[in-house]
C-alpha atoms as a PDB file:
ATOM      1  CA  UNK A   1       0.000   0.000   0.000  1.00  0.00           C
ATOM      2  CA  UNK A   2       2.857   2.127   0.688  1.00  0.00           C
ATOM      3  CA  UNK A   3       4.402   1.847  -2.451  1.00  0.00           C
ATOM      4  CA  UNK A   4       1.020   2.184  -4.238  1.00  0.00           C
ATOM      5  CA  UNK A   5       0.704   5.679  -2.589  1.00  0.00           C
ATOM      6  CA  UNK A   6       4.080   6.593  -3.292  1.00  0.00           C
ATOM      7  CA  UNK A   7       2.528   6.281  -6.998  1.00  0.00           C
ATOM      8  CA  UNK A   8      -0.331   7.912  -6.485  1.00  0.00           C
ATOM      9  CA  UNK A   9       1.533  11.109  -4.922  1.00  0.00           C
ATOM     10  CA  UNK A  10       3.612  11.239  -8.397  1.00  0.00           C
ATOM     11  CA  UNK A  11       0.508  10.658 -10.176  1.00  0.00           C
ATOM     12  CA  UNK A  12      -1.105  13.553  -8.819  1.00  0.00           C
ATOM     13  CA  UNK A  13       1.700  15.922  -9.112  1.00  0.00           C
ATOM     14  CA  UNK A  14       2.582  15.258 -12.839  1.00  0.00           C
ATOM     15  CA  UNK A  15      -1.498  15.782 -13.540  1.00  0.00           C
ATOM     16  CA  UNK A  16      -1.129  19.262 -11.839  1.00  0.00           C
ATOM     17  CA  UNK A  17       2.131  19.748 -13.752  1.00  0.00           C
ATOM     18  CA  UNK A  18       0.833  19.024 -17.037  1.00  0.00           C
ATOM     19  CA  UNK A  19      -2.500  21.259 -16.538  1.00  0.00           C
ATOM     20  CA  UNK A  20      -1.150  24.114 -14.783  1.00  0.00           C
ATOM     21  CA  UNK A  21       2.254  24.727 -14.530  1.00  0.00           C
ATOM     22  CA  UNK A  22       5.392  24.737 -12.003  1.00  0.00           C
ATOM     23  CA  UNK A  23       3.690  27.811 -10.546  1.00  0.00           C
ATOM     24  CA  UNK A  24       0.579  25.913  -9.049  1.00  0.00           C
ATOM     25  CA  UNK A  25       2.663  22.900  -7.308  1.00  0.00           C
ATOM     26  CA  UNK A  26       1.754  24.234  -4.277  1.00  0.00           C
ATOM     27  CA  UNK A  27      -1.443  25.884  -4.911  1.00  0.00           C
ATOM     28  CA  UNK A  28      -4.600  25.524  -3.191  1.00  0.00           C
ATOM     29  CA  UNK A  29      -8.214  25.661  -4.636  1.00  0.00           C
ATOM     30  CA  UNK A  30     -10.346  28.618  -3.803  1.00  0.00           C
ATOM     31  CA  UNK A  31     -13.481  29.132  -5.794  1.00  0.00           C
ATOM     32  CA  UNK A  32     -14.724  32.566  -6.168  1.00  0.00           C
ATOM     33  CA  UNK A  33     -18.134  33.481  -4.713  1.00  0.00           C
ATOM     34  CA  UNK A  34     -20.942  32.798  -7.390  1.00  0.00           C
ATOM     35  CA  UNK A  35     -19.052  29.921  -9.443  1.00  0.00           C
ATOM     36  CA  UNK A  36     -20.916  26.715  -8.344  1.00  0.00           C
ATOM     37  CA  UNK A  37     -19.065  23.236  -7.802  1.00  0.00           C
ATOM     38  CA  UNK A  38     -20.770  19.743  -9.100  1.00  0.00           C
ATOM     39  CA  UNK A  39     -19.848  16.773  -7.524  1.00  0.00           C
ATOM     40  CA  UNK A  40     -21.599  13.582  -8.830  1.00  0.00           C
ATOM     41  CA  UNK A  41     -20.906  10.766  -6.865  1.00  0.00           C
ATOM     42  CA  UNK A  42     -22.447   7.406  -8.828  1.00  0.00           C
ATOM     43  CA  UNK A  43     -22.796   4.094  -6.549  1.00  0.00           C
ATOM     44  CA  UNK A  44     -23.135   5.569  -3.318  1.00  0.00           C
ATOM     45  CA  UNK A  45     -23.227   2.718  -1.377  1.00  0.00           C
ATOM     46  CA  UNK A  46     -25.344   2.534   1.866  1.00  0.00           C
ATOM     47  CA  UNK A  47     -22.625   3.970   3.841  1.00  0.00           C
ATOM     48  CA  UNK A  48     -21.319   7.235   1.850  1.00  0.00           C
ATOM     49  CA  UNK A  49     -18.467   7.351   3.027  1.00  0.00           C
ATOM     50  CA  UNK A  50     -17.167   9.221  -0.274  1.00  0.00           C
ATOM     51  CA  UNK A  51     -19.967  11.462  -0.829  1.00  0.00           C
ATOM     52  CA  UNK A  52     -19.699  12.270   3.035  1.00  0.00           C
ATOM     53  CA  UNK A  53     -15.905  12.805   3.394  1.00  0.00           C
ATOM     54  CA  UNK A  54     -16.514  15.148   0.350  1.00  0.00           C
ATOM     55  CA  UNK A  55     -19.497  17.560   1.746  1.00  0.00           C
ATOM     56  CA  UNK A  56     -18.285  17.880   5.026  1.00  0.00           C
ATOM     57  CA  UNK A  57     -14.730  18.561   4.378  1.00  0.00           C
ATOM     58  CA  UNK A  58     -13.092  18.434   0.752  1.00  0.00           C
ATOM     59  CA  UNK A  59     -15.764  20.620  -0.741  1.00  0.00           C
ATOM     60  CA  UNK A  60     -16.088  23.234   1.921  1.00  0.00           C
ATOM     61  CA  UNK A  61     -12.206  23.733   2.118  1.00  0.00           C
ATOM     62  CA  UNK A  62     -12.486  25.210  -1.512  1.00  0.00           C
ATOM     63  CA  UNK A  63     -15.653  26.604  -1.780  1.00  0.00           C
ATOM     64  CA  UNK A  64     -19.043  28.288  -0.440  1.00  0.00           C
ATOM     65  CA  UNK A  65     -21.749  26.966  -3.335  1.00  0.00           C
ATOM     66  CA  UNK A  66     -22.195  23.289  -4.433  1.00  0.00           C
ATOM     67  CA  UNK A  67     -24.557  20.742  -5.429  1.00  0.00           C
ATOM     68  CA  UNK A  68     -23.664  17.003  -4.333  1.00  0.00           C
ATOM     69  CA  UNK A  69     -25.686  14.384  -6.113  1.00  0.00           C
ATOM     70  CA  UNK A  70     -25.333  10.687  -5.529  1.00  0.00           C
ATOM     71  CA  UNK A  71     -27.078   7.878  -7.109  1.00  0.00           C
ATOM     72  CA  UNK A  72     -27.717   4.434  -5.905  1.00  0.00           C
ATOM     73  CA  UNK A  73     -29.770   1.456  -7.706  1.00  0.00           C
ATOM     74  CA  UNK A  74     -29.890  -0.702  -5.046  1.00  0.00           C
ATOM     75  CA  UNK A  75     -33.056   0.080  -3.255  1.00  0.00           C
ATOM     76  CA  UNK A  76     -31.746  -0.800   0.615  1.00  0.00           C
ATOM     77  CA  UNK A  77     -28.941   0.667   0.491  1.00  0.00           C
ATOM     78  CA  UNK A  78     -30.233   4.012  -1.200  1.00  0.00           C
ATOM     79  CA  UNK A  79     -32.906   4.119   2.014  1.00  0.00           C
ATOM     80  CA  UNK A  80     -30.090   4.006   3.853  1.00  0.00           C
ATOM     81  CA  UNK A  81     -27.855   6.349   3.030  1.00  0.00           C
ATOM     82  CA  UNK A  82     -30.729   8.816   2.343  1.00  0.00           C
ATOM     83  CA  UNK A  83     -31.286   8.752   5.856  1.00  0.00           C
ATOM     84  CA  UNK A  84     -27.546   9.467   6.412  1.00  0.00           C
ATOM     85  CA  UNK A  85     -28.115  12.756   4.296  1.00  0.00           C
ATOM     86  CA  UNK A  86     -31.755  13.692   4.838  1.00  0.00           C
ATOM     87  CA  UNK A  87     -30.396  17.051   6.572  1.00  0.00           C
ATOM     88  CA  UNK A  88     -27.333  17.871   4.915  1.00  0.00           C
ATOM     89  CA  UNK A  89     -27.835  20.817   2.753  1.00  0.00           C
ATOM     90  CA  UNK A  90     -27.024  20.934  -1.322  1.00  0.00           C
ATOM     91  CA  UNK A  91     -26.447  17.059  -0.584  1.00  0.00           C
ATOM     92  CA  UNK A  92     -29.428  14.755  -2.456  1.00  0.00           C
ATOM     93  CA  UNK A  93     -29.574  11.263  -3.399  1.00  0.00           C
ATOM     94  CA  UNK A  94     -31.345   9.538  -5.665  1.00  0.00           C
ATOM     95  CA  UNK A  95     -32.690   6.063  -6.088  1.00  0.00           C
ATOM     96  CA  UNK A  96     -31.792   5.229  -9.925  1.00  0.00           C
ATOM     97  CA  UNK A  97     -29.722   3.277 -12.334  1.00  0.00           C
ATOM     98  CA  UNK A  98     -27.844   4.986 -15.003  1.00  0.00           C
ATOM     99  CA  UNK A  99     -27.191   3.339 -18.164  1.00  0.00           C
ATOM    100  CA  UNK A 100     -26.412   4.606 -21.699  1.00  0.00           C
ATOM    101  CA  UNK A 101     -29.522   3.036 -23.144  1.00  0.00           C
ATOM    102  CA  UNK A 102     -32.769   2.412 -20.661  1.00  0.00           C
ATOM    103  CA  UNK A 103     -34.650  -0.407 -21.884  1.00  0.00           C
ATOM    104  CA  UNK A 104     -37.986   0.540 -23.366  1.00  0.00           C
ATOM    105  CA  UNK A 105     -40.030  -0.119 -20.483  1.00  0.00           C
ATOM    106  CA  UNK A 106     -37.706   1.891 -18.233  1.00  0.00           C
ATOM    107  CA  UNK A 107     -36.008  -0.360 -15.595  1.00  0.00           C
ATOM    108  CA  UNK A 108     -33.317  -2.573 -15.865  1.00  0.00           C
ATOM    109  CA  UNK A 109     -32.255  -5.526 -13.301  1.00  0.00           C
ATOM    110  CA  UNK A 110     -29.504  -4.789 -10.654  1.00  0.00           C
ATOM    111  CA  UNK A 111     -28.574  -8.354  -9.921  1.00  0.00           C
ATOM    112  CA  UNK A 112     -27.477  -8.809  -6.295  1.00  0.00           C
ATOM    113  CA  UNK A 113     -24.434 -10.648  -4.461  1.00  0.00           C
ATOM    114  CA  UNK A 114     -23.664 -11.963  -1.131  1.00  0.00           C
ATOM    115  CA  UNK A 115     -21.641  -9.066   0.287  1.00  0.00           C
ATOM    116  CA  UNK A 116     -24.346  -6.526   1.587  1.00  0.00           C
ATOM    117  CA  UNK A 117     -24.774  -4.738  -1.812  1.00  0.00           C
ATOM    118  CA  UNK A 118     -20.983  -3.877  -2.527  1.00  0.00           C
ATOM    119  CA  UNK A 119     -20.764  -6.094  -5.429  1.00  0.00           C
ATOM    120  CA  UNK A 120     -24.369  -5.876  -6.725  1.00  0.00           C
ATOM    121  CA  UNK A 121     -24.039  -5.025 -10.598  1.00  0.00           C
ATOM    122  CA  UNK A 122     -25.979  -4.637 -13.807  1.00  0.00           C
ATOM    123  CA  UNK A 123     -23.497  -7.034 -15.284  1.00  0.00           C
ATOM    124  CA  UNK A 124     -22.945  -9.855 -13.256  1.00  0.00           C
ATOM    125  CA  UNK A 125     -26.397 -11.825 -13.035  1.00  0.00           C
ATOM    126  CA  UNK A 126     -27.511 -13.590 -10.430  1.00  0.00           C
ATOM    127  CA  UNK A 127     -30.789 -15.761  -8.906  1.00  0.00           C
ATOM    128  CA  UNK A 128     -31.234 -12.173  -7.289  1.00  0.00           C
ATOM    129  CA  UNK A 129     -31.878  -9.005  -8.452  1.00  0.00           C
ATOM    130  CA  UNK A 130     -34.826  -5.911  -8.505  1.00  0.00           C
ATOM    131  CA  UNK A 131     -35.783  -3.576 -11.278  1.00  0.00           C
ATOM    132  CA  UNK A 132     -34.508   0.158 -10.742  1.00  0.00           C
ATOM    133  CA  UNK A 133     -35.398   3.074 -12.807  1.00  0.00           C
ATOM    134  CA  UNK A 134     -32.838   3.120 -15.489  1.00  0.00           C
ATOM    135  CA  UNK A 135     -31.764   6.757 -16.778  1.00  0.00           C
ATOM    136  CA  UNK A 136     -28.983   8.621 -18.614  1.00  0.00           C
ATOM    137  CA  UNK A 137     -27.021  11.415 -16.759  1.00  0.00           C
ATOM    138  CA  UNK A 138     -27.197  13.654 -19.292  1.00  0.00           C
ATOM    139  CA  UNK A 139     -30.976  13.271 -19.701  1.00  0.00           C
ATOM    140  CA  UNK A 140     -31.268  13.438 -16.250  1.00  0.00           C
ATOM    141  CA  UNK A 141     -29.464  16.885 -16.252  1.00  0.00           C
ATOM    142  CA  UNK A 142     -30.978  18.342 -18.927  1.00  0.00           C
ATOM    143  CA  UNK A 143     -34.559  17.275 -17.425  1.00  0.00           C
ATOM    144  CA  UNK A 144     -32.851  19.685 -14.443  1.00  0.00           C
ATOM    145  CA  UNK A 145     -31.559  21.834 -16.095  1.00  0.00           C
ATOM    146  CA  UNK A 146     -28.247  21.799 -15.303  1.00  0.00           C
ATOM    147  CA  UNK A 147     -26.094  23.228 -17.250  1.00  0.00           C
ATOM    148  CA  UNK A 148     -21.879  22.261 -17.057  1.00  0.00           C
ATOM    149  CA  UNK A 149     -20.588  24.612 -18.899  1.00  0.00           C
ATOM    150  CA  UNK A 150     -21.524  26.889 -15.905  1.00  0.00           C
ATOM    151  CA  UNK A 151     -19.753  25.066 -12.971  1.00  0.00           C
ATOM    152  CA  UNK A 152     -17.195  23.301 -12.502  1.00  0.00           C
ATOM    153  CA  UNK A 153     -18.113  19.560 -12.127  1.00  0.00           C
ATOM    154  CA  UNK A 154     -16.185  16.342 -10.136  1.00  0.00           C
ATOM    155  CA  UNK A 155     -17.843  12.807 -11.357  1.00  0.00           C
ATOM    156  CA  UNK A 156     -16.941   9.873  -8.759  1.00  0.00           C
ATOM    157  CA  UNK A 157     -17.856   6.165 -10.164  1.00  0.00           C
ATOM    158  CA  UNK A 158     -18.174   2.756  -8.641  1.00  0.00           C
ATOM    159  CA  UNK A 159     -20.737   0.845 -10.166  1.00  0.00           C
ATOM    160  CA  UNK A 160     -19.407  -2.438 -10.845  1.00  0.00           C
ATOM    161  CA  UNK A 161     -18.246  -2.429 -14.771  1.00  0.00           C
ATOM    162  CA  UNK A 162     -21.600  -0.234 -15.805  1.00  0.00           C
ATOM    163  CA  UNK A 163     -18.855   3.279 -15.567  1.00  0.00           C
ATOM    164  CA  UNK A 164     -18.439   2.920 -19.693  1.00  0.00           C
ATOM    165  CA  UNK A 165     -22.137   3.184 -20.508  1.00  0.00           C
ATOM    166  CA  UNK A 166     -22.434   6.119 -18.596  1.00  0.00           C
ATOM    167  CA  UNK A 167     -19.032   7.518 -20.038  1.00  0.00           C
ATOM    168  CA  UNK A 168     -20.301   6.659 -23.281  1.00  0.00           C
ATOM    169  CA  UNK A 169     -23.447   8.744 -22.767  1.00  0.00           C
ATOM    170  CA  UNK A 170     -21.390  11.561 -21.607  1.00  0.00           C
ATOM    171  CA  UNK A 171     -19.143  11.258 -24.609  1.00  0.00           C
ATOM    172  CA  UNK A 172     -21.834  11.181 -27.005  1.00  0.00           C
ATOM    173  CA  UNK A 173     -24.139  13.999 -25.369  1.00  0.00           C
ATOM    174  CA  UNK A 174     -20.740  16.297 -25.426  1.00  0.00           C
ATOM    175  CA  UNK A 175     -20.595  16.103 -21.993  1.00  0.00           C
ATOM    176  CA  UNK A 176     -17.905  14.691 -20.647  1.00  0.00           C
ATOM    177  CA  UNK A 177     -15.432  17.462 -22.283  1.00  0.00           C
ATOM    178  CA  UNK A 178     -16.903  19.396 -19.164  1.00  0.00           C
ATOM    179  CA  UNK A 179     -15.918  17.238 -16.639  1.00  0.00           C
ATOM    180  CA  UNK A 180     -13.074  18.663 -14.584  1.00  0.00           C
ATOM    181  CA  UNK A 181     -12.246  15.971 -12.764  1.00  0.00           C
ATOM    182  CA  UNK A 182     -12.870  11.494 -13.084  1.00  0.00           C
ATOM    183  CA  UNK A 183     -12.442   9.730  -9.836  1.00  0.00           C
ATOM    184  CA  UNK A 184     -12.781   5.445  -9.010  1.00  0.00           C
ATOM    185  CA  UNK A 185     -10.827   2.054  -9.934  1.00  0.00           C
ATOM    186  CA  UNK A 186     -13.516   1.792 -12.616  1.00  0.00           C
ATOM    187  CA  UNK A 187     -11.399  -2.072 -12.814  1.00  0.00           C
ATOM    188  CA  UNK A 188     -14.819  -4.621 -12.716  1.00  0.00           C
ATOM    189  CA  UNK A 189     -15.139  -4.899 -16.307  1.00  0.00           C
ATOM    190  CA  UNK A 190     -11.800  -7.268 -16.462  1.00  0.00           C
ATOM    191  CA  UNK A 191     -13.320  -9.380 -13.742  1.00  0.00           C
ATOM    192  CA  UNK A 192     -16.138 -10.039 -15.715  1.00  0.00           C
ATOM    193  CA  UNK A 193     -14.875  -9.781 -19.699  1.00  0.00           C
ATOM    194  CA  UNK A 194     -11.473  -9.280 -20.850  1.00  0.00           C
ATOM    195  CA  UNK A 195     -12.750  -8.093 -24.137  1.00  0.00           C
ATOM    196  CA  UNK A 196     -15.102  -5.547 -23.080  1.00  0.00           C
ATOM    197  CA  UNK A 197     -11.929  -4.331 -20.960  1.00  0.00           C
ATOM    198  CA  UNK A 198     -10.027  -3.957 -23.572  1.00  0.00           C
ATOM    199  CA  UNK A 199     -12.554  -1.725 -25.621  1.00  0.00           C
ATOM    200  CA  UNK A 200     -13.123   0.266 -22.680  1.00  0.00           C
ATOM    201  CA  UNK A 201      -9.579   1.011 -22.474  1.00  0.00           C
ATOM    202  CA  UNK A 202      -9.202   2.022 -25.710  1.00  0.00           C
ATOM    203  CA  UNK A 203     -12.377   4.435 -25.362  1.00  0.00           C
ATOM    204  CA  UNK A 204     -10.641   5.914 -22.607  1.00  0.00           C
ATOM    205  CA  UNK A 205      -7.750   6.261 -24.392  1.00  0.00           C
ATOM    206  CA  UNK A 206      -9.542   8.233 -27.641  1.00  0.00           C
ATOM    207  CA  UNK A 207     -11.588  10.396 -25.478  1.00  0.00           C
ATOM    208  CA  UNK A 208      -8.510  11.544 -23.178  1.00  0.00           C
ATOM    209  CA  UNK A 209     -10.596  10.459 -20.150  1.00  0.00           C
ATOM    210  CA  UNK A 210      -8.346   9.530 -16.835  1.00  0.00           C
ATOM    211  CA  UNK A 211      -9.359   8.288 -13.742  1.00  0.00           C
ATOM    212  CA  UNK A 212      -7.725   8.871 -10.074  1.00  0.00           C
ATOM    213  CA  UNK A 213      -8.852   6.517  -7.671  1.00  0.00           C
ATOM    214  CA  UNK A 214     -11.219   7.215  -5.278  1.00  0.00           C
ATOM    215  CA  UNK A 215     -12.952   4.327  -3.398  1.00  0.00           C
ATOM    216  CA  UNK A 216     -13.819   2.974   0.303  1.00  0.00           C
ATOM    217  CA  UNK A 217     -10.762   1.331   0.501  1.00  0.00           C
ATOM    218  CA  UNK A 218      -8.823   5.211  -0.172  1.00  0.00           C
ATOM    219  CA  UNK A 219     -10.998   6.782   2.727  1.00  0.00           C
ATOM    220  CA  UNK A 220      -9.522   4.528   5.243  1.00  0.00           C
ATOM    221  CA  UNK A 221      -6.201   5.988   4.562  1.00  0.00           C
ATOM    222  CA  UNK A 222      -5.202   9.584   5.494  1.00  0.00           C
ATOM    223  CA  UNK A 223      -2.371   9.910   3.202  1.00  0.00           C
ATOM    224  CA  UNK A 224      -4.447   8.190   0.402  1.00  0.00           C
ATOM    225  CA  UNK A 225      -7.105  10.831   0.838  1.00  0.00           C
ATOM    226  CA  UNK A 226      -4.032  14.170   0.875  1.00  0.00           C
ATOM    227  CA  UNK A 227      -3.174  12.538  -2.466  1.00  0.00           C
ATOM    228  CA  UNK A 228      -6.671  12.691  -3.799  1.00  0.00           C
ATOM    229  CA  UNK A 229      -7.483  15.757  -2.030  1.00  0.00           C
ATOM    230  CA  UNK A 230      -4.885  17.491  -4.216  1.00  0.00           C
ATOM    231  CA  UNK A 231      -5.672  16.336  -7.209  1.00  0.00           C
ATOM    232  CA  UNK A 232      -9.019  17.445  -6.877  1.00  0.00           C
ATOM    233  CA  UNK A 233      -7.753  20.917  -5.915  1.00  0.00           C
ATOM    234  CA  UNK A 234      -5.970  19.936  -9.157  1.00  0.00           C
ATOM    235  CA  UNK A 235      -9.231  19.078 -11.045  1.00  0.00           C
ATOM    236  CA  UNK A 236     -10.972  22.754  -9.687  1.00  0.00           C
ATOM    237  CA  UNK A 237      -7.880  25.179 -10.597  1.00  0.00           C
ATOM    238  CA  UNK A 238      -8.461  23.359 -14.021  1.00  0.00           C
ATOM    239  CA  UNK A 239     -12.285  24.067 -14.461  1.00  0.00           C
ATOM    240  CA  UNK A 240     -11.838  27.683 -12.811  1.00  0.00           C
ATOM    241  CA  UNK A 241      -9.180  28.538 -15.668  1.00  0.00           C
ATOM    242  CA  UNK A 242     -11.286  27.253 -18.063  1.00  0.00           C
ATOM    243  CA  UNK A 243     -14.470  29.183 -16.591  1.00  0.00           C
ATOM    244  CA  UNK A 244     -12.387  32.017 -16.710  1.00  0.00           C
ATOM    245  CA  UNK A 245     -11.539  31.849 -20.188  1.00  0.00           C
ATOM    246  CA  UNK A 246     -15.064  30.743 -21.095  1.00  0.00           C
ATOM    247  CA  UNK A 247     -16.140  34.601 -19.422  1.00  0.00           C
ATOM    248  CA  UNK A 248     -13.268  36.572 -20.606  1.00  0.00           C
ATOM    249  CA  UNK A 249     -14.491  39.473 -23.437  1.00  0.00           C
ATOM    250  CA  UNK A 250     -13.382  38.971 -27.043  1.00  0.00           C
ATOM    251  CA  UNK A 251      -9.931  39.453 -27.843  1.00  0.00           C
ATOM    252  CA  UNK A 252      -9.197  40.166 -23.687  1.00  0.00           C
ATOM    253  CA  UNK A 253      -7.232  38.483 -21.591  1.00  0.00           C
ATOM    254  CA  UNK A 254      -8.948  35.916 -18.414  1.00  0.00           C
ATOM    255  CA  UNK A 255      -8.270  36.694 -15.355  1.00  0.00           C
ATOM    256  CA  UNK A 256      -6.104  34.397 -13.369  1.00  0.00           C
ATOM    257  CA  UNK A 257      -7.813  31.375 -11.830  1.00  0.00           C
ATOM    258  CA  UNK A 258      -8.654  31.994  -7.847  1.00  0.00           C
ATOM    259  CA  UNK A 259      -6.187  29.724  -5.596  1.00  0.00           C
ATOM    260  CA  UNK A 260      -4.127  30.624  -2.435  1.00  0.00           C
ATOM    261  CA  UNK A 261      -0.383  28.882  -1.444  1.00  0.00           C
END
């Protein structure tokens, strides 16, 4: 594990490196007041322990505003963890399934296993399962909406080998070029089908989509969580820049992104 951090700390630094600059190696996010932070956190589990290390401290440590959305398909689990969040402000869950094509008659089996929902997938069928609403994200934004272009948005994934339909819906609705920041292992599809693995892979590889990690087993571990902590800083410097740019008047320059040292 050591070792594997040790990784993950050079990781980091050669992301912020590549999108920022020497000057920003020790920067820290601050987001101005009235730019809005998205953080979609897909497969929240019944515990939450990602979506609640993220509201209560990551978030609030760079900026006033966001919106915190988690999904869950499994049904007990999402009761659970809604109770977990039922008073925590500009935090909501929702009980739903996201897929890059619902089936026609709008729900599609989660199939369950033996260890208290953690492995339950769309893709790995078993003698049990239950029908969840089945939706797109970027349906399911629009329906809202919400607009990314305006915010800067985080997208956390652990949803058993079902992250590259809902990558592929992002890719093909244009909206994954305004994601800021991909977090999970997003590793189940080789457990299940080496050649789906390998396509996935490649799709990752066209689209310039990267993942840091980001998972239960990461929360457990302090220095785990500094390393993704700063690359998320990382992933926010990079969307403010961009917002910036996005606002700045024809032929002007942007002002410089908001961060403090």
């Amino acid at each position: 594990m050591l070792i594997d951090t040790c990784f993950l700390f050079a990781r980091a630094v050669a992301r912020r490196l590549s999108l920022l600059g020497l000057r920003s190696i020790f920067a820290k996010a601050r987001v101005r007041d009235g730019a809005r932070v998205l953080y979609v956190d897909v497969g929240t589990h019944k515990d939450g322990a990602e979506l609640a290390l993220m509201t209560d401290a990551i978030l609030p440590s760079m900026c006033h505003d966001f919106d915190a959305f988690g999904f869950e398909a499994s049904e007990e689990s999402f009761r659970q963890v809604t109770n977990k969040f039922l008073a925590k402000q500009g935090v909501s869950v929702f009980h739903k399934a996201l897929c890059n094509a619902p089936p026609p008659q709008g729900k599609i089996r989660l199939y369950h296993d033996a260890r208290g929902g953690l492995g339950d997938s769309l893709y790995r069928p078993s003698d049990s399962y239950e029908e969840v609403e089945a939706v797109r994200l970027s349906d399911w934004l629009r329906e809202r909406s919400i607009v990314l272009e305006d915010r800067i948005c985080l997208l956390r994934m652990n949803i058993e080998g079902a992250e590259y339909d809902v990558l592929q819906d992002l890719v093909e609705s244009g909206l994954a070029a305004h994601i800021h920041g991909y977090y999970g292992m997003w590793d189940d599809i080789s457990k299940t089908d080496i050649h789906r693995d390998g396509e996935f892979r490649a799709f990752l590889s066209r689209n310039g989509i990267r993942s840091f990690t980001f998972n239960g087993r990461d929360v457990k571990w302090r220095v785990r969580m500094k390393c993704i902590e700063y690359d998320m800083n990382t992933s926010v410097l990079a969307g403010l820049r961009r917002l910036e740019r996005r606002a700045a008047p024809a032929g002007g320059r942007a002002a410089p992104a908001t961060w403090s040292v």
